[in-house]
Structure formats: C-alpha cells, structure tokens
Protein backbone atom coordinates (compact mmCIF):
# COMPACT_ATOMS: atom_id res chain seq x y z
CA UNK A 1 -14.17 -20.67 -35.22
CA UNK A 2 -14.87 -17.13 -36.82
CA UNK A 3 -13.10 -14.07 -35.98
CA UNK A 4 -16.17 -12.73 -33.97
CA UNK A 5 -16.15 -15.99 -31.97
CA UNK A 6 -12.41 -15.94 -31.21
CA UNK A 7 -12.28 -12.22 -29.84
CA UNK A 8 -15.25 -12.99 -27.54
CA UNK A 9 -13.52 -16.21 -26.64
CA UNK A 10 -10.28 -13.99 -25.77
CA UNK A 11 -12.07 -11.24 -23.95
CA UNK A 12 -13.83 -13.83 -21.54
CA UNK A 13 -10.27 -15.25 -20.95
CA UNK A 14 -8.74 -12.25 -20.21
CA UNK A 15 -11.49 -10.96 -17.75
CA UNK A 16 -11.34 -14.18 -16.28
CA UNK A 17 -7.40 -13.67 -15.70
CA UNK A 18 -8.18 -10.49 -14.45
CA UNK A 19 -11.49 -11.52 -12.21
CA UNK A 20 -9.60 -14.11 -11.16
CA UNK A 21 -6.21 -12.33 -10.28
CA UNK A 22 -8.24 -9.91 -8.20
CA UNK A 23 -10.49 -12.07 -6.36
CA UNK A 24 -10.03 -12.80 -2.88
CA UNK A 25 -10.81 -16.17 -1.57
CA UNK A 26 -11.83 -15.35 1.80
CA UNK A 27 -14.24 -12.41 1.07
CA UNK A 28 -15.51 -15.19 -1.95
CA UNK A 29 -16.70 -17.62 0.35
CA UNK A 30 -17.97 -14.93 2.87
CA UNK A 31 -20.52 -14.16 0.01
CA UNK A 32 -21.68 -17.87 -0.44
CA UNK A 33 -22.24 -18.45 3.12
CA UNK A 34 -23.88 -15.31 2.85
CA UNK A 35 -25.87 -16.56 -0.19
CA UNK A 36 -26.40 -19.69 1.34
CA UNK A 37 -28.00 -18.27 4.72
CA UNK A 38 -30.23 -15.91 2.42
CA UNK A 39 -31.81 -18.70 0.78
CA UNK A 40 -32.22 -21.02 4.23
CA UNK A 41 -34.00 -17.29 5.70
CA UNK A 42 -35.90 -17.61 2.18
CA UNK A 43 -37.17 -21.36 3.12
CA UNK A 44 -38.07 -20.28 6.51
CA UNK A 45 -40.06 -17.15 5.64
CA UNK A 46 -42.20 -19.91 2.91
CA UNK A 47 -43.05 -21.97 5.76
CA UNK A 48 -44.08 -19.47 8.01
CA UNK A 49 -46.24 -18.25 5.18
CA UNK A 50 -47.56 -21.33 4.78
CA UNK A 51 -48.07 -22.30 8.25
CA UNK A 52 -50.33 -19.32 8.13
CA UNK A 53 -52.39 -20.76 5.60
CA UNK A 54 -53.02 -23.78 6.95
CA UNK A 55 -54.05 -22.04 10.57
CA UNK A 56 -56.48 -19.79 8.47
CA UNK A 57 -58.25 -22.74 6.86
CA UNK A 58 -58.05 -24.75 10.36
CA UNK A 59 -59.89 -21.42 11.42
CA UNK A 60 -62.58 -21.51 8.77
CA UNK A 61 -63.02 -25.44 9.51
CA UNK A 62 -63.82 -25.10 12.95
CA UNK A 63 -66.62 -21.88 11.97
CA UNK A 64 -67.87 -24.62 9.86
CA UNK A 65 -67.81 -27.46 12.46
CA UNK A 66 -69.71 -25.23 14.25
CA UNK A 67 -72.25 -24.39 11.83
CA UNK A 68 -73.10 -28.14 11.37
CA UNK A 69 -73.47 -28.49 15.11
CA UNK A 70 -75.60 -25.56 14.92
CA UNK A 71 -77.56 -26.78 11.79
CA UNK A 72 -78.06 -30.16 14.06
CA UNK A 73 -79.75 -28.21 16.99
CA UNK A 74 -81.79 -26.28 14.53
CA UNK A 75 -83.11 -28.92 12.61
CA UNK A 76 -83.89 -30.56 16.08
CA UNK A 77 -85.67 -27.80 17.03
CA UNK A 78 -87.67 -27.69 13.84
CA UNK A 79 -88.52 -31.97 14.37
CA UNK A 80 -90.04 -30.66 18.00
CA UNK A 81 -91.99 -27.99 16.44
CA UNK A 82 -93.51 -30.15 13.47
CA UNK A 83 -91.34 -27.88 11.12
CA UNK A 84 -90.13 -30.32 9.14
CA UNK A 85 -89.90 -27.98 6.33
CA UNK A 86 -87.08 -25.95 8.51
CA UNK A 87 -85.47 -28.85 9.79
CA UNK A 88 -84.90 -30.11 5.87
CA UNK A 89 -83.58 -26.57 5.35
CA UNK A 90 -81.05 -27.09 8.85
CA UNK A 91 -79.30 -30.70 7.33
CA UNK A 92 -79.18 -29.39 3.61
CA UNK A 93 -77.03 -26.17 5.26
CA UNK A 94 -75.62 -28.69 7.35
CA UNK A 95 -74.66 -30.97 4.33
CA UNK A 96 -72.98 -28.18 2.60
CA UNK A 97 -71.15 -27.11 5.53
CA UNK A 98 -69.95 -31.10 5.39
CA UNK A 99 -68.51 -30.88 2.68
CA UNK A 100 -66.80 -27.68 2.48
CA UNK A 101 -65.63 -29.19 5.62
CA UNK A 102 -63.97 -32.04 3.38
CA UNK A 103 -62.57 -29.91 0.96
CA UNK A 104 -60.70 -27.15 3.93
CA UNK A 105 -59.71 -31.02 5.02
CA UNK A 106 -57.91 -31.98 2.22
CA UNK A 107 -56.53 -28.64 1.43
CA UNK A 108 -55.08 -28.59 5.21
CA UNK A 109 -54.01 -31.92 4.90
CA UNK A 110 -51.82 -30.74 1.52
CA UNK A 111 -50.37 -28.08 2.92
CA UNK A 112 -49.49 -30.32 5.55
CA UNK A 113 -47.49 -32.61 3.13
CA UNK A 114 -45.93 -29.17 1.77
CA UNK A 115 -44.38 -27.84 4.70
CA UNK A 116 -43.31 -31.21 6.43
CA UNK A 117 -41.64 -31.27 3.03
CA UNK A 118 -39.94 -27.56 3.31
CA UNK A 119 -39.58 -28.31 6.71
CA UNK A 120 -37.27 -31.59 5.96
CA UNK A 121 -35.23 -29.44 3.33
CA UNK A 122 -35.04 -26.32 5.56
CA UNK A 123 -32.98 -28.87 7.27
CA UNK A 124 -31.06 -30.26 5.03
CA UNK A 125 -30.14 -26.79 3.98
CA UNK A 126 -29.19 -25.82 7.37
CA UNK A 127 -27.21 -28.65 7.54
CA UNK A 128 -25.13 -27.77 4.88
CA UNK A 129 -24.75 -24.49 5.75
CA UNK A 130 -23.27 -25.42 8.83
CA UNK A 131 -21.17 -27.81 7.32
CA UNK A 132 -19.74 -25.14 5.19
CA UNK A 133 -19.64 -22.52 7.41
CA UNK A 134 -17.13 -25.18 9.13
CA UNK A 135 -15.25 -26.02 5.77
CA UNK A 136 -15.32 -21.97 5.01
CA UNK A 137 -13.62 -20.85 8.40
CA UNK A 138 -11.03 -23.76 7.85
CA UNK A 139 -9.90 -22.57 3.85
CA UNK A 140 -10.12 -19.17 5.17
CA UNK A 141 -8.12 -20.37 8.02
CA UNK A 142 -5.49 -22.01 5.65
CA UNK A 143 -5.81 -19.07 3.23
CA UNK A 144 -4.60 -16.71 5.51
CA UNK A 145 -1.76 -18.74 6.92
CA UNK A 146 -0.42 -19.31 3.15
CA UNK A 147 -0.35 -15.68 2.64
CA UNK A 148 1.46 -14.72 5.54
CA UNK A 149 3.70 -17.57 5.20
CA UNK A 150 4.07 -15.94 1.33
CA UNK A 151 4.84 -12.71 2.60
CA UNK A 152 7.66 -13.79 5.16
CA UNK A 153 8.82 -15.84 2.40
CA UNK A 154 8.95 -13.24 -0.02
CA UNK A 155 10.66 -10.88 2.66
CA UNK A 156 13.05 -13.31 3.25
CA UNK A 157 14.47 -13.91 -0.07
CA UNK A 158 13.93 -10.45 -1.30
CA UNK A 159 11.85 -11.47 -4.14
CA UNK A 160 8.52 -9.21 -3.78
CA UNK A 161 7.28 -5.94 -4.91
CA UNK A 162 8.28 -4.07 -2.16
CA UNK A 163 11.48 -5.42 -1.37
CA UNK A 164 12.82 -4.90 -4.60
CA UNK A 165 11.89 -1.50 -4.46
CA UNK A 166 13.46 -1.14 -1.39
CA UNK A 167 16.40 -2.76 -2.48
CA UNK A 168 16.84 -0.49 -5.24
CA UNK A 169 15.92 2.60 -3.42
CA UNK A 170 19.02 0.98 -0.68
CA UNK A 171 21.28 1.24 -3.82
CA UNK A 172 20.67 4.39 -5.29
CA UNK A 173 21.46 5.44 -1.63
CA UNK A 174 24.62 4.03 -1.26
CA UNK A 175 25.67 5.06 -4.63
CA UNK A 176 24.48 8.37 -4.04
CA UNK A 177 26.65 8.26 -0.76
CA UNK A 178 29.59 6.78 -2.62
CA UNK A 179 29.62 9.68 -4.83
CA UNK A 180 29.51 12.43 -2.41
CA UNK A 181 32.05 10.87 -0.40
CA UNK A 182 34.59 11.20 -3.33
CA UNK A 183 33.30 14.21 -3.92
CA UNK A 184 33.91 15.58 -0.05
CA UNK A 185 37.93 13.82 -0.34
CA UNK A 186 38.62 15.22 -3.67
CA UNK A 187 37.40 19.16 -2.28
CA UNK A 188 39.48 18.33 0.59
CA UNK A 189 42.85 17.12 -1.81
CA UNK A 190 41.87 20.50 -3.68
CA UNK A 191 41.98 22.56 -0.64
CA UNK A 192 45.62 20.58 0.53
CA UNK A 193 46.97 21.69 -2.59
CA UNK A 194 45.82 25.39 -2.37
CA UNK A 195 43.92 25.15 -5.03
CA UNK A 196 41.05 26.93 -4.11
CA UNK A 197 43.43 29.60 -2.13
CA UNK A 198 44.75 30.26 -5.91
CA UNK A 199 41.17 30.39 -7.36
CA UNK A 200 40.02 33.05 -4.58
CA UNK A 201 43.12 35.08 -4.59
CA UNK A 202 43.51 38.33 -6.53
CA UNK A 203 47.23 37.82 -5.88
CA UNK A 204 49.46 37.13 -8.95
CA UNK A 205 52.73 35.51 -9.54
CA UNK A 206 54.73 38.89 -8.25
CA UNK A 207 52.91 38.77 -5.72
CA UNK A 208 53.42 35.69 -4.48
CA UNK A 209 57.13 36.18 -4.52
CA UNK A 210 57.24 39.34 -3.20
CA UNK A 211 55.21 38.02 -0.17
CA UNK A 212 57.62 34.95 0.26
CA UNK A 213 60.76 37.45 0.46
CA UNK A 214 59.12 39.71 2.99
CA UNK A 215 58.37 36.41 5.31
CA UNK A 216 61.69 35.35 4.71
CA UNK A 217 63.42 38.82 5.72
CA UNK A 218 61.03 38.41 8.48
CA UNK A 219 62.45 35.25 9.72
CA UNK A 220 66.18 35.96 9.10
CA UNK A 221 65.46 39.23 11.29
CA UNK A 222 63.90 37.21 13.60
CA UNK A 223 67.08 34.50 13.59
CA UNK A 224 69.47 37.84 13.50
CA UNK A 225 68.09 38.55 17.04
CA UNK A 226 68.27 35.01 18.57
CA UNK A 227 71.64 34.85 17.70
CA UNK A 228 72.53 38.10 19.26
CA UNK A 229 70.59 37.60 22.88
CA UNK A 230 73.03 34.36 22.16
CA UNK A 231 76.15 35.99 21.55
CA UNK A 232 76.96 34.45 18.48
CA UNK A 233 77.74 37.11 15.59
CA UNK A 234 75.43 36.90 12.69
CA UNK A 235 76.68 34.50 9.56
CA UNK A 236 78.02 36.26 6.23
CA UNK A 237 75.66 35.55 3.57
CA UNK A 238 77.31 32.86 0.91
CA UNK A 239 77.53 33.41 -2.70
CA UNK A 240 75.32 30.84 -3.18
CA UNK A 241 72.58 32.78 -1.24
CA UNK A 242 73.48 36.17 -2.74
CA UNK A 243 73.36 34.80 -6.36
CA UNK A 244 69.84 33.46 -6.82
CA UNK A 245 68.92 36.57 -5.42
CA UNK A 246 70.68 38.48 -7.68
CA UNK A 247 69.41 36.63 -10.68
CA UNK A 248 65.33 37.03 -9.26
CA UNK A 249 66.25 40.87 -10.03
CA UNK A 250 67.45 40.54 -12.72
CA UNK A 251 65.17 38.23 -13.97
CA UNK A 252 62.73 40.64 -12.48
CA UNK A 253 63.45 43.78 -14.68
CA UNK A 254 63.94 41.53 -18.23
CA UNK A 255 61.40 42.09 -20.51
CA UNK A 256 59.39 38.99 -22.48
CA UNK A 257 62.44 38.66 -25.03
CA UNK A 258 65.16 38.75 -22.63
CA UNK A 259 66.25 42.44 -22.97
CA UNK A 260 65.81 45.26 -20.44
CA UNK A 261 62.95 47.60 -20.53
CA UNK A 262 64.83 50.92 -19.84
CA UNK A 263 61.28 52.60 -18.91
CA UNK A 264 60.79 49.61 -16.33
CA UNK A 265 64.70 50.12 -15.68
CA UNK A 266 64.09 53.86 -14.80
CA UNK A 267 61.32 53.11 -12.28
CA UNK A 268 63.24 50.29 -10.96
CA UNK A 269 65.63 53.38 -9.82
CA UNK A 270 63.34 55.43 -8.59
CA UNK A 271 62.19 52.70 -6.34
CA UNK A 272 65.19 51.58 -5.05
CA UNK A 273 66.68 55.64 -4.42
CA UNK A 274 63.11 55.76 -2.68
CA UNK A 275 63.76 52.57 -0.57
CA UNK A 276 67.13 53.40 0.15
C-alpha cells in the first residue's frame, strides 16, 4: 500500500470515527423512513403519470372508433347514391382509422402491463415501509430507553462528564471551606492572645506598665474603701510587695549598660517634686 493510499485510508477511518461518534440513531432512521416514503410518493406520482397516458390514448381510440363508424355510414351513403368512388374513399379512411386503432390498442394494452407492474411494487414498497416504520419506532423505542438507562447509570456511579465535574467543583468547595475555616479559628486564637491589640496599639512597653500600675492603684483604692465601710483597718504593705516595686524604679531609671543616666536621673526629680 503506498503512502498516498494509507493517509486516505486513515482519513476515511477517522471521519468515520468521528461521523460515527456524532451520529444519532434515532434522527438516522427518521431520514430513511423519510427516504423511503420519498421514493414510494416517487412510484405513485409515475403511475399517475402514466395512468394519464393511457386515458389520453383510450381518448384518441374512441375519436377513432368513431371515425370508422362514421366512415361506415359514409361509405353507405355513397353505395345509395351510386358513388362508389366516395364510398371506396369512406373504407380506405376507415381502414386506416383500423389500424391506428390497433396500434393505440397495443400501446394501451403496454402501458397496462407497466403500471399493473408499478402498481404491484408500489405495494411492495409500501409494505416495507410500513414494516419499517414499525421496526424504526421499536429501535428508536429501545434507543431511547438505553440512553436514559445510561444516564441514570452514569449518575449513579459518578462516572460521566458532568458528574465528575461536579464532583470536583464539590471538592474545591470543601477545600476552599476547609481553608477559611482555619483561617477564621486561627484570627480568632490571634485575637485571644492580643495579638492584634499589640499590632494596632501605639502603646509601648512603658506604657503598658505604667497603665497596669494605675489599674492596680485603682483597685487597691477601691479595696482601701471596702475595708473601711467594713471596719477593718487597711493591711501594711509587706516587703515583699514594696521590693519589686522598688526594683521596677530602679530598673526604670538604669540606662542600657546598667548605670544611671544622671540627665534621666534629674528629670526623674523633677517629676517626682512635681507629683509630690
């Protein structure tokens, strides 16, 4: 086989494939009994054609019939008269009448033959187009049934097209949904640890501290005066609460190395002559 012969060969075979991967088997045999009924309306128009040909020349035999019959009278007419040269004229025109008379005969008589013949095979033809308009309504019938029954099948196990997609469009969902969920708890672990409070605040470490001692004078006040509507005279601070104090001020006023700033120890006086 030559090269040109083997790509043509290929081409048909993968139109084929392709004809035959998009062809649909009811709308196929739609068009054949649609062929088929063409070709029986075909049949029937050729007899009715030729029906009228045989009633024409039936037409033009009976004109001639009735030319003999009036060649007859004529030439009888002609014997009364003594014309027998006009009554030899009447039965030669009636002997040619006679025999086109034949010949319309046995041309009527073959078109006779023709259309019993179309007539038998019109039919037969409509015979078998009923018989497969039965057969086609059944396989169309069947057709349809296996292609639902494909498509419930198919849904069922999660096997076609669409399924998968949706399947995988399911998936990307959940994991989607999975990921904002951890997202939501770990914003929510941040915010628990006041992590974002630390990230908006302008406040800084001093800050913080000095704020915690003002909210714990507040509450010691606060304690100072329950215990006095109570009658019970306030506690004497302990060493052990005087002492870390102590070494937050002094810790306070030390400078990065450990040794005291006396400019930061000078305003540190001012501050306290001014609180005091």
């Amino acid at each position: 086989m030559g090269i040109l012969s083997r790509a043509s060969y290929v081409i048909r075979s993968k139109l084929n494939a392709i004809i035959g991967s998009a062809e649909d088997p009811s709308e196929t045999l739609d068009y054949s009994y649609e062929k088929m009924r063409d070709e029986l309306q075909d049949v029937k128009q050729g007899i009715a054609d030729l029906t009228t040909q045989k009633k024409r020349l039936e037409i033009q035999k009976r004109r001639l019939e009735e030319n003999v019959e009036k060649h007859n009278e004529q030439a009888r007419e002609a014997v009364r008269q003594d014309r027998e040269d006009l009554a030899r004229q009447a039965l030669e025109k009636k002997k040619q009448k006679m025999q086109q008379i034949e010949e319309l005969e046995g041309q009527i008589a073959n078109l006779q033959n023709t259309q019993d013949d179309l007539v038998s095979k019109k039919d037969q033809l409509q015979g078998r187009i009923e018989r497969f308009r039965t057969e086609k309504e059944t396989m169309k019938a069947r057709y349809e049934a296996a292609e639902a029954s494909s498509r419930v099948s198919e849904a069922l196990s999660g096997v076609g097209d669409e399924m998968e997609d949706t399947s995988r469009a399911i998936e990307r969902a959940r994991e989607r949904t999975e990921e904002m969920e951890a997202r939501s708890e770990a914003m929510d672990e941040l915010a628990d640890t006041g992590a974002f409070d630390d990230a908006l605040s302008d406040e800084d470490e001093i800050d913080k501290q000095l704020r915690s001692s003002r909210a714990d004078t507040e509450i010691e006040a606060e304690l100072d005066t329950l215990r006095a509507e109570m009658g019970k005279e306030p506690e004497a601070e302990t060493e052990a609460e005087t002492e870390p104090e102590a070494e937050t001020n002094g810790s306070g006023s030390a400078g990065e190395d450990g040794s005291e700033d006396p400019e930061v120890e000078a305003e540190l006086e001012e501050l306290r002559e001014e609180d005091s």
